[in-house]
Structures are given as structure tokens and as C-alpha cells.
PDB file of N, CA and C in Angstrom:
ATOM      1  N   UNK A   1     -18.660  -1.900 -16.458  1.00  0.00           N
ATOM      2  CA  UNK A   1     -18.828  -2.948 -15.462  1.00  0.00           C
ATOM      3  C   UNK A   1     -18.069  -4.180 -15.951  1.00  0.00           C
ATOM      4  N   UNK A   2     -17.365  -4.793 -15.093  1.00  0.00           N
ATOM      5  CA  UNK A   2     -16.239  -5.905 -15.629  1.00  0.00           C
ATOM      6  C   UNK A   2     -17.674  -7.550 -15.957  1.00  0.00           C
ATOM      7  N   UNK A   3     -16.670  -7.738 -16.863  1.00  0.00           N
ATOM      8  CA  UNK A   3     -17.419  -9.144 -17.518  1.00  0.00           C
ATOM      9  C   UNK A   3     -16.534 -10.383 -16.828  1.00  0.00           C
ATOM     10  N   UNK A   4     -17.135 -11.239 -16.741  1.00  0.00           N
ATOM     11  CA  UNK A   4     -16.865 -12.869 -16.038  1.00  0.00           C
ATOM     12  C   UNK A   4     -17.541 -13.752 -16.773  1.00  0.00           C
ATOM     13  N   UNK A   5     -16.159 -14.749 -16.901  1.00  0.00           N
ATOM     14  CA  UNK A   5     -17.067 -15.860 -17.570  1.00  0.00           C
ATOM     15  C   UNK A   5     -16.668 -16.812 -16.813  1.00  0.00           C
ATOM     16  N   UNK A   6     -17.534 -18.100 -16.012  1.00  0.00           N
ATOM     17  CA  UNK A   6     -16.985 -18.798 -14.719  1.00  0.00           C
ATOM     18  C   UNK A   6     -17.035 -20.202 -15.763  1.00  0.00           C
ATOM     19  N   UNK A   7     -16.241 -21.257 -15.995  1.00  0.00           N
ATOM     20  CA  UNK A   7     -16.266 -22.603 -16.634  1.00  0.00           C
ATOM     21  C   UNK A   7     -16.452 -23.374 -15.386  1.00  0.00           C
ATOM     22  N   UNK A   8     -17.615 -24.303 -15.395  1.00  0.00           N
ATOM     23  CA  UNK A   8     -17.796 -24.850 -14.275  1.00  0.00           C
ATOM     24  C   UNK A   8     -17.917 -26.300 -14.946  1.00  0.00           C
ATOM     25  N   UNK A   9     -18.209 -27.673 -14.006  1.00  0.00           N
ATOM     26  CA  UNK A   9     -18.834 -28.596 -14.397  1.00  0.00           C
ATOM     27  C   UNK A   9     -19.845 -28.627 -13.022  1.00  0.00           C
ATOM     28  N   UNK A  10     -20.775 -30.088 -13.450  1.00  0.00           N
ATOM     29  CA  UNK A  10     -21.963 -29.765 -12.437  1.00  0.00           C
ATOM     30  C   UNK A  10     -21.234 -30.364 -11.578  1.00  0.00           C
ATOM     31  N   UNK A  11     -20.282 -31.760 -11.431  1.00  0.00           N
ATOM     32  CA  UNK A  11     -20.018 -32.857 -10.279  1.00  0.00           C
ATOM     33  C   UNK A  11     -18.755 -31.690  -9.345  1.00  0.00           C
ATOM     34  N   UNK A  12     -18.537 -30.639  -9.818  1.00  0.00           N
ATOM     35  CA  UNK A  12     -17.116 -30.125  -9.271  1.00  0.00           C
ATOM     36  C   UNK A  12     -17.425 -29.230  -7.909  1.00  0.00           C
ATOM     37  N   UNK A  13     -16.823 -29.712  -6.679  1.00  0.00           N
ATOM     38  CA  UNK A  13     -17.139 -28.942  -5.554  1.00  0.00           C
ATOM     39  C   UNK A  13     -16.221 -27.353  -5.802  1.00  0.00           C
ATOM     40  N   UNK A  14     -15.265 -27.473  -5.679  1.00  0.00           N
ATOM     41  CA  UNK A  14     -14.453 -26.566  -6.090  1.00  0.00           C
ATOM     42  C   UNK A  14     -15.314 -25.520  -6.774  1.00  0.00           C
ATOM     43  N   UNK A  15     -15.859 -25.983  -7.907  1.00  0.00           N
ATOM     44  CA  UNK A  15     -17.308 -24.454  -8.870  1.00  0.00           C
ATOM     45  C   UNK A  15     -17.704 -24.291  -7.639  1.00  0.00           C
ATOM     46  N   UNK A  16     -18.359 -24.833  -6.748  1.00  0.00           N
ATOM     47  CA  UNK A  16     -19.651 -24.421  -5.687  1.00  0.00           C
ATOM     48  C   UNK A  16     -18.627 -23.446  -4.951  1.00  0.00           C
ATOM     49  N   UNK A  17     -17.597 -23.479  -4.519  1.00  0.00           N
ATOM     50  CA  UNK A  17     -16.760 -22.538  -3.251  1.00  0.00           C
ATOM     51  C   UNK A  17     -16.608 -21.597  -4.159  1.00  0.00           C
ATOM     52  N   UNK A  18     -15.731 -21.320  -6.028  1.00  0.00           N
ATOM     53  CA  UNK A  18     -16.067 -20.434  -6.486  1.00  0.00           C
ATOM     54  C   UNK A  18     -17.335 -19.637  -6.653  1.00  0.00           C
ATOM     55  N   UNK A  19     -18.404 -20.079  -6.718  1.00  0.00           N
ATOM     56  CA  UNK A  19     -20.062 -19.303  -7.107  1.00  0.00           C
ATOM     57  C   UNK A  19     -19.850 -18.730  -5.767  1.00  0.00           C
ATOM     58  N   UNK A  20     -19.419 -19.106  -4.399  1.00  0.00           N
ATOM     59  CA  UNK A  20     -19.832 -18.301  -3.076  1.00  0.00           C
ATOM     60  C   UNK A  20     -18.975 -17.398  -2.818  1.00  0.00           C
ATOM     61  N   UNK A  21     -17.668 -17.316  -3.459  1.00  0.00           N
ATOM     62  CA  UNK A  21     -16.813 -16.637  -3.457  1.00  0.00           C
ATOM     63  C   UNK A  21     -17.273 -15.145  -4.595  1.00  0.00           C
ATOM     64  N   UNK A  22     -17.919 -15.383  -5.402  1.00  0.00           N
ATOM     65  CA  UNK A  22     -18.070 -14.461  -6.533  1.00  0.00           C
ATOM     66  C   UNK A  22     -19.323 -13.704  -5.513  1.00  0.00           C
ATOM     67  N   UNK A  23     -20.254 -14.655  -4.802  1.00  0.00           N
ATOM     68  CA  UNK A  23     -21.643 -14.181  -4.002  1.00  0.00           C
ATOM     69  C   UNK A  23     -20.800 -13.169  -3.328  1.00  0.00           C
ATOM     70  N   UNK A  24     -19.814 -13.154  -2.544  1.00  0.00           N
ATOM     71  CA  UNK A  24     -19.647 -12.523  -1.641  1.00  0.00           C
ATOM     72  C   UNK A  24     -18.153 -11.202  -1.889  1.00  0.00           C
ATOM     73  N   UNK A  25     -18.008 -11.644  -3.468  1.00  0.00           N
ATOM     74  CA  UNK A  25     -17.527  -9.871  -4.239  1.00  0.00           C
ATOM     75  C   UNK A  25     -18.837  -9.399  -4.827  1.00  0.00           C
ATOM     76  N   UNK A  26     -19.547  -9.787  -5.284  1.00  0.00           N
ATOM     77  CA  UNK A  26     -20.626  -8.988  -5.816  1.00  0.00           C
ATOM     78  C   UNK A  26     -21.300  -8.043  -4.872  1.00  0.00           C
ATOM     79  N   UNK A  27     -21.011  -8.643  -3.668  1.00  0.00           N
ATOM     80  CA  UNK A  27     -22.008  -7.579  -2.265  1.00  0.00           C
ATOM     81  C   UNK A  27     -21.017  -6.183  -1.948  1.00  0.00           C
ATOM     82  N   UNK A  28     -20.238  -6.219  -2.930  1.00  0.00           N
ATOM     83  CA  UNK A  28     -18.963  -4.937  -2.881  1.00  0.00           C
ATOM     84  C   UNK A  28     -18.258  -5.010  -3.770  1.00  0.00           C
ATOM     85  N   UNK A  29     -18.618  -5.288  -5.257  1.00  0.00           N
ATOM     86  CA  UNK A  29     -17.843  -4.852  -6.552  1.00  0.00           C
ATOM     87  C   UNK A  29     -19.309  -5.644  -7.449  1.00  0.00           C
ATOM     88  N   UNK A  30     -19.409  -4.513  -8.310  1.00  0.00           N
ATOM     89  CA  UNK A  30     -20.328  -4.908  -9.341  1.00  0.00           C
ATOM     90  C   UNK A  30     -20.217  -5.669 -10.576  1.00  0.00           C
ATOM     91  N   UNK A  31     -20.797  -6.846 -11.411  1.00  0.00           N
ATOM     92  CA  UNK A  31     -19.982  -7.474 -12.466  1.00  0.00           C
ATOM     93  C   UNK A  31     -21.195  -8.138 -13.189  1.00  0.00           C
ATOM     94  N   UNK A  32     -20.476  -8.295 -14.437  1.00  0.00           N
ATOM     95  CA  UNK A  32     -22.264  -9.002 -14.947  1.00  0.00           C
ATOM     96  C   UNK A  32     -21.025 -10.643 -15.479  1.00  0.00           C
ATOM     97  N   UNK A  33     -21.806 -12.300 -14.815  1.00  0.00           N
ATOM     98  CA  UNK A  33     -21.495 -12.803 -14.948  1.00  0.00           C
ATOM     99  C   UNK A  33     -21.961 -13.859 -15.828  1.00  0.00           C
ATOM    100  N   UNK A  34     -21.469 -14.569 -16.724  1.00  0.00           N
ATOM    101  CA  UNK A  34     -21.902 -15.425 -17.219  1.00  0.00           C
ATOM    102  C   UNK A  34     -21.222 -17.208 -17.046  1.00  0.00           C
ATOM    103  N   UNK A  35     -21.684 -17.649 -16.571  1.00  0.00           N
ATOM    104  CA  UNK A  35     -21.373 -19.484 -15.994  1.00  0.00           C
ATOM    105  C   UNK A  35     -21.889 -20.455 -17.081  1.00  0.00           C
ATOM    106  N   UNK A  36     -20.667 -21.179 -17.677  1.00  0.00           N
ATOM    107  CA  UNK A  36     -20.594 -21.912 -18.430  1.00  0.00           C
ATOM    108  C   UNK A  36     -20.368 -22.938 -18.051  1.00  0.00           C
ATOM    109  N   UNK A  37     -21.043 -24.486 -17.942  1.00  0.00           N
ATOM    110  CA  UNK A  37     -20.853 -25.864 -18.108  1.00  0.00           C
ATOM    111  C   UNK A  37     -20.351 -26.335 -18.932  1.00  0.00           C
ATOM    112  N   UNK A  38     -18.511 -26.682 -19.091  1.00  0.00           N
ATOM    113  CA  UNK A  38     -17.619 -27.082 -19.494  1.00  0.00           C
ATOM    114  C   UNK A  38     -17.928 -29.039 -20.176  1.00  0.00           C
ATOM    115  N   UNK A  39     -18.712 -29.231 -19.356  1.00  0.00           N
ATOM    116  CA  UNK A  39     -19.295 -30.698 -19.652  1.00  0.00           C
ATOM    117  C   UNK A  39     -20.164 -30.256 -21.114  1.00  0.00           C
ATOM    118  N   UNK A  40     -21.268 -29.513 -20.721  1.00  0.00           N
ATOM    119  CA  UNK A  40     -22.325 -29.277 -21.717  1.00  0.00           C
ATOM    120  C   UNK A  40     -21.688 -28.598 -23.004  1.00  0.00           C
ATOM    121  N   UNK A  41     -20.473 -27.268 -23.032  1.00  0.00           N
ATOM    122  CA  UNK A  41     -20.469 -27.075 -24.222  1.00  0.00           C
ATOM    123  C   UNK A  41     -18.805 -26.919 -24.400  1.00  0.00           C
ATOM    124  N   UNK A  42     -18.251 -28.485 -24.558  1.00  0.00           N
ATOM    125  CA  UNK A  42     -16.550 -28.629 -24.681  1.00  0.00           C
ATOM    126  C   UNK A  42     -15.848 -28.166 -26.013  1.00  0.00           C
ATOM    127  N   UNK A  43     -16.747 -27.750 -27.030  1.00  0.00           N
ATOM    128  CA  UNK A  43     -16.149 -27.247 -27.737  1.00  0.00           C
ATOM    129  C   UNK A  43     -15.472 -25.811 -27.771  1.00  0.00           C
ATOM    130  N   UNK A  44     -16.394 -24.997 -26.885  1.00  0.00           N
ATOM    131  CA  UNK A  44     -16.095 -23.847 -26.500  1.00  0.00           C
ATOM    132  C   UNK A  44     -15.470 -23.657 -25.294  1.00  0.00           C
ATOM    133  N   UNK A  45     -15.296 -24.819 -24.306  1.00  0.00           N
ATOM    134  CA  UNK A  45     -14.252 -25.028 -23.214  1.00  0.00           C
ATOM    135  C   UNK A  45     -12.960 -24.921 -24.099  1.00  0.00           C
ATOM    136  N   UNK A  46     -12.859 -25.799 -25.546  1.00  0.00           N
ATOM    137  CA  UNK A  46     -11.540 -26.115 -25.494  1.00  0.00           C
ATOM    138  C   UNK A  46     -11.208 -25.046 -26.507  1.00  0.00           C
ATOM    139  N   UNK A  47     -11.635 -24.423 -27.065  1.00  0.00           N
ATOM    140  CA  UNK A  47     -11.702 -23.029 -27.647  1.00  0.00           C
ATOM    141  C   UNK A  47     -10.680 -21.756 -26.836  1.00  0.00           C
ATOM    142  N   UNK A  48     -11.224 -22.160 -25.841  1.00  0.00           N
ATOM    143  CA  UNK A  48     -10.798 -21.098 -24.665  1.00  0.00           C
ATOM    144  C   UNK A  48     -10.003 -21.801 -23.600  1.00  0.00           C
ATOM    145  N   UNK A  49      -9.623 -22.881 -24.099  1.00  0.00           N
ATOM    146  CA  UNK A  49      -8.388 -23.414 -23.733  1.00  0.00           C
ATOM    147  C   UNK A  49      -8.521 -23.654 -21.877  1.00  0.00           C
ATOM    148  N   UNK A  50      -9.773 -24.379 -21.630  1.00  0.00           N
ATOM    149  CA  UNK A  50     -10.002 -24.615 -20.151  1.00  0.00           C
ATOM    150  C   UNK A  50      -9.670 -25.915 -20.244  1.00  0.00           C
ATOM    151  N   UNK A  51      -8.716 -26.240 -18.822  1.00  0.00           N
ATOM    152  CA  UNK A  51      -7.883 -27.869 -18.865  1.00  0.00           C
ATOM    153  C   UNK A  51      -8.599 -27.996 -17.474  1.00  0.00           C
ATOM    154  N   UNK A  52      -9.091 -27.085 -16.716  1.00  0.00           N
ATOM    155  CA  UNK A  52      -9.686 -27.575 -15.495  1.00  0.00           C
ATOM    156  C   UNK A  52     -10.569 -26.597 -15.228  1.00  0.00           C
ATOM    157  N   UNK A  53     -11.672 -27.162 -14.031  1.00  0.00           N
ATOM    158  CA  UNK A  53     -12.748 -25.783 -13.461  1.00  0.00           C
ATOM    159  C   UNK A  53     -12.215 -26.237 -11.705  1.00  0.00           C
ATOM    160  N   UNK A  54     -12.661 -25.022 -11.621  1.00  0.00           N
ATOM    161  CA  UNK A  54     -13.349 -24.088 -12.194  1.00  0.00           C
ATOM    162  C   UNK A  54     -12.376 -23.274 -12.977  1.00  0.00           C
ATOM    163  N   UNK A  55     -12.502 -22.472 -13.666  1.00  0.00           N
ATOM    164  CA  UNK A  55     -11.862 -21.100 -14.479  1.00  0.00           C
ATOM    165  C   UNK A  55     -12.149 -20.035 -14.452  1.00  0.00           C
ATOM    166  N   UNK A  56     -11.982 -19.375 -13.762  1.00  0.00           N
ATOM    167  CA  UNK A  56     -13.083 -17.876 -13.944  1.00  0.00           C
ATOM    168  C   UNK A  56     -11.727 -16.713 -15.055  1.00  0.00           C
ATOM    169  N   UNK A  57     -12.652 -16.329 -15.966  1.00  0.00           N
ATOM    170  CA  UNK A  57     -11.985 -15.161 -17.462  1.00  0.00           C
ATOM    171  C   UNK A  57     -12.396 -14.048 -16.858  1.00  0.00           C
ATOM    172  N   UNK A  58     -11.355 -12.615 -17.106  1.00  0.00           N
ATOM    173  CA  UNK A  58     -11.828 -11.603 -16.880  1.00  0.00           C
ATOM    174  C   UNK A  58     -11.725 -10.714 -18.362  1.00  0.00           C
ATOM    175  N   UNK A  59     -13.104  -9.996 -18.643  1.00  0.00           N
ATOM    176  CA  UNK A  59     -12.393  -9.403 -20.016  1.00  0.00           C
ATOM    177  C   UNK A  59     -12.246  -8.045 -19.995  1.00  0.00           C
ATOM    178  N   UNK A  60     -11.739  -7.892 -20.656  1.00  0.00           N
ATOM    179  CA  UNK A  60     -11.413  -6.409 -20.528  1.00  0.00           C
ATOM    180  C   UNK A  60     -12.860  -5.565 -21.393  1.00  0.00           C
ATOM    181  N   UNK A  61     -12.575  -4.701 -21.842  1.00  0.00           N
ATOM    182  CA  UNK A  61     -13.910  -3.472 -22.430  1.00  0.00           C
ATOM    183  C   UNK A  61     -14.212  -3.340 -23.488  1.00  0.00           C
ATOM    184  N   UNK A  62     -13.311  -4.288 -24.313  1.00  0.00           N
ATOM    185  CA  UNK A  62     -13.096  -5.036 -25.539  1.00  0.00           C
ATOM    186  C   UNK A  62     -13.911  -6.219 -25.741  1.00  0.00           C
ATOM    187  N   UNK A  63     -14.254  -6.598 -24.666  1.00  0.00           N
ATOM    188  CA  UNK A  63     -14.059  -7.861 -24.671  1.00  0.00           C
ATOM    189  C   UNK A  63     -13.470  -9.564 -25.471  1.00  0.00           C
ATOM    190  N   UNK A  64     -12.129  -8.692 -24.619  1.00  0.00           N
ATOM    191  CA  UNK A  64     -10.664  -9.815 -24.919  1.00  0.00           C
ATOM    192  C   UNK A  64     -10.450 -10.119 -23.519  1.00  0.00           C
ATOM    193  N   UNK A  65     -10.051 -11.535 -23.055  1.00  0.00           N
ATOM    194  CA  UNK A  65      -9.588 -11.731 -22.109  1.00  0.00           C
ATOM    195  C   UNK A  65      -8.296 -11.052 -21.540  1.00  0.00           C
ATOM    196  N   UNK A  66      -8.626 -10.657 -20.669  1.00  0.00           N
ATOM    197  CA  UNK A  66      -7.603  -9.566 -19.515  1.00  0.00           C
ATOM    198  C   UNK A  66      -6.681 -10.416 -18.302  1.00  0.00           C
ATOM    199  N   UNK A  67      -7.681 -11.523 -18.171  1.00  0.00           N
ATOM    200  CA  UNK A  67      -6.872 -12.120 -16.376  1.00  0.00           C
ATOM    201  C   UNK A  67      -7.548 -13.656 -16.946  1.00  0.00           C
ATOM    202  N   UNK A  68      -6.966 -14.528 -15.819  1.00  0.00           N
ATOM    203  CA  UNK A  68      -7.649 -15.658 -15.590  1.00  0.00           C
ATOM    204  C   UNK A  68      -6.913 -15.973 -14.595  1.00  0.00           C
ATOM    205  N   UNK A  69      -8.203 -16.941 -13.698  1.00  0.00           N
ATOM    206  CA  UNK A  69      -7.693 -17.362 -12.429  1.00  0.00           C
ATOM    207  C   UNK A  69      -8.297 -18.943 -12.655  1.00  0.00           C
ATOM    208  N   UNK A  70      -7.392 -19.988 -12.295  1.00  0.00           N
ATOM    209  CA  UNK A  70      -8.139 -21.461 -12.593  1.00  0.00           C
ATOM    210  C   UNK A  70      -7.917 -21.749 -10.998  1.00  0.00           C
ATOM    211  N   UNK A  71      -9.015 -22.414 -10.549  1.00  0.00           N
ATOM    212  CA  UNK A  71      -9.288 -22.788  -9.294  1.00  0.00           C
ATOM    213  C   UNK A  71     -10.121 -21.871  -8.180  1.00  0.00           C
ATOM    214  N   UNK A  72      -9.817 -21.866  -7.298  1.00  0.00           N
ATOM    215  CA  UNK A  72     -11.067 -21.437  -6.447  1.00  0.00           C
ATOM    216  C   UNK A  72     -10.370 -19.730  -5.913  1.00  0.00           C
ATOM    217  N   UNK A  73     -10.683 -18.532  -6.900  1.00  0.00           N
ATOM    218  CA  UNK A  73      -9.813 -17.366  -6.406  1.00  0.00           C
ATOM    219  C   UNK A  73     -10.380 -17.037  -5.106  1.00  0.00           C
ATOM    220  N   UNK A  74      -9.140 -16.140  -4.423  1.00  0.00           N
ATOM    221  CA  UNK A  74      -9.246 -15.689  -3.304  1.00  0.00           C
ATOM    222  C   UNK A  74     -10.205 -14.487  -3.110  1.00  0.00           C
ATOM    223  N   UNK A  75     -10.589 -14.053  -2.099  1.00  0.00           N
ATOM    224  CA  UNK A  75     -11.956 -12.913  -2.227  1.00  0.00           C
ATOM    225  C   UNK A  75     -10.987 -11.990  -2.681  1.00  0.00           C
ATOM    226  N   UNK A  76     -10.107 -11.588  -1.606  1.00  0.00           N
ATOM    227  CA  UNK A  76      -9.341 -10.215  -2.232  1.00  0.00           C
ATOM    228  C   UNK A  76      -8.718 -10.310  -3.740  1.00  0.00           C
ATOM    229  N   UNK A  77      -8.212 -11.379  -4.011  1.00  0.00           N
ATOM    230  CA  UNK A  77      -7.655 -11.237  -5.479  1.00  0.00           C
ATOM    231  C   UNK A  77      -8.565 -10.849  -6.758  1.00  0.00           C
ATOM    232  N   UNK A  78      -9.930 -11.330  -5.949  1.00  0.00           N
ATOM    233  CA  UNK A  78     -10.689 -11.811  -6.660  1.00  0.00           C
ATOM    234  C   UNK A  78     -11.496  -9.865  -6.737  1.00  0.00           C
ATOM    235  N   UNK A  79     -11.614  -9.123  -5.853  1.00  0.00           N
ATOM    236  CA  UNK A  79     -11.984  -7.887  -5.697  1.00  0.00           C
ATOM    237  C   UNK A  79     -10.777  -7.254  -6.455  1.00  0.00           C
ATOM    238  N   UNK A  80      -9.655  -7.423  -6.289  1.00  0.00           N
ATOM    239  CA  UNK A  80      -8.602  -6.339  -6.854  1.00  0.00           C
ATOM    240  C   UNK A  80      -8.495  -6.705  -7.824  1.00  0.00           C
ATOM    241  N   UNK A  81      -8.597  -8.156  -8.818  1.00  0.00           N
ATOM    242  CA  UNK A  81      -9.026  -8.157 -10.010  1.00  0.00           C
ATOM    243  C   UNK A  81     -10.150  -7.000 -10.847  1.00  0.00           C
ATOM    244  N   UNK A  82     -11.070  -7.028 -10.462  1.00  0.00           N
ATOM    245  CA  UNK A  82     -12.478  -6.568 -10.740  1.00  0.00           C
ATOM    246  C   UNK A  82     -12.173  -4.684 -10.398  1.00  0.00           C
ATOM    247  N   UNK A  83     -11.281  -4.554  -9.699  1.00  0.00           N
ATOM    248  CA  UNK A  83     -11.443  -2.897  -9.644  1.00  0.00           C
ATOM    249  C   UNK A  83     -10.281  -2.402 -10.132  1.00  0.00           C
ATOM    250  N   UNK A  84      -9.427  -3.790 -10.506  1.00  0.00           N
ATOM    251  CA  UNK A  84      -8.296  -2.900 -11.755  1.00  0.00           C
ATOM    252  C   UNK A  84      -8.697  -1.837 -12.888  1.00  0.00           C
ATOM    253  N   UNK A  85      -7.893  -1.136 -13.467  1.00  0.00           N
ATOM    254  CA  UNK A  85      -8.178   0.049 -14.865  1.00  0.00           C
ATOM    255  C   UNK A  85      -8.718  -0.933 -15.372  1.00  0.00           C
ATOM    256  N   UNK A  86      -8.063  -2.569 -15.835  1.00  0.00           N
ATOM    257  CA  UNK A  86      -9.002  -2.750 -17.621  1.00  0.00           C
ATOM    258  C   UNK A  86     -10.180  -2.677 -17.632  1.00  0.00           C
ATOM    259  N   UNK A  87     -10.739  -3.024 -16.064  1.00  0.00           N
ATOM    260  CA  UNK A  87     -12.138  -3.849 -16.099  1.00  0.00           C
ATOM    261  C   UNK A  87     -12.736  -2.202 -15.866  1.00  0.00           C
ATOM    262  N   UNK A  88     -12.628  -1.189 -16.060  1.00  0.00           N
ATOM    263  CA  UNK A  88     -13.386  -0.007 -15.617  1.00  0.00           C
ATOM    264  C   UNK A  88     -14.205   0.431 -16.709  1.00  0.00           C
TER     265      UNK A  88
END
């Protein structure tokens, strides 16, 4: 099952259209996600090298980052991400 890690802050509208965008691949691709507040823990924002949110990481089965999309992904990109080989 593909892993997600979403970098959000709380004031950012942009996170909110991503979280509804992820609501509405999850109702037709399965994923276990984890949402990080970029405000709350910047050391590990800048670790992972986030300059803006939202960010959503895709990792591969390794878990090593595979994809990244910064800003608000599209549903379909955002589905054909998630049902590529790495994430299987």
C-alpha cells in the first residue's frame, strides 16, 4: 500500500484543497497517510527539503522517496501516482 507524507501548515488554504483532494483518491486508491505541520516540526521540513506546502512525498517500498508533488496535485495525477509499480 503506497505511503504519503502531506507537509502542511495550519494558516495554508492550498493544504485544505490538498486534504480534499487526497479525500477523494482514497474513495478509489488505497494509501496510509501521514500529515505533517511544517510550522510545528521545521527541522524535519528542512531535512526533507520543503520550501513550500503544501508538499505531498510519495515513497516507494523502501521507504525512499519515489515522487513529489508541491502544491495542490491534480486528482488524476494524483491516482496515477499511487497506482504506479513503485508504490505496489
Amino acid at each position: 500500500m503506497p505511503e504519503l507524507i502531506l507537509y502542511t501548515t495550519g494558516f495554508c488554504a492550498p493544504c485544505r484543497s490538498a486534504r480534499q483532494v487526497l479525500d477523494y483518491a482514497s474513495k478509489s486508491v488505497k494509501f496510509n497517510l501521514t500529515e505533517i505541520n511544517a510550522s510545528d516540526h521545521p527541522d524535519q521540513a528542512i531535512q526533507n527539503g520543503i520550501t513550500s506546502t503544501p508538499t505531498l512525498i510519495g515513497l516507494d517500498n523502501v521507504g525512499k522517496e519515489s515522487w513529489r508533488v508541491v502544491g495542490v496535485p491534480r486528482l488524476q495525477e494524483l491516482r496515477e501516482l499511487l497506482t504506479s509499480e513503485n508504490n505496489s
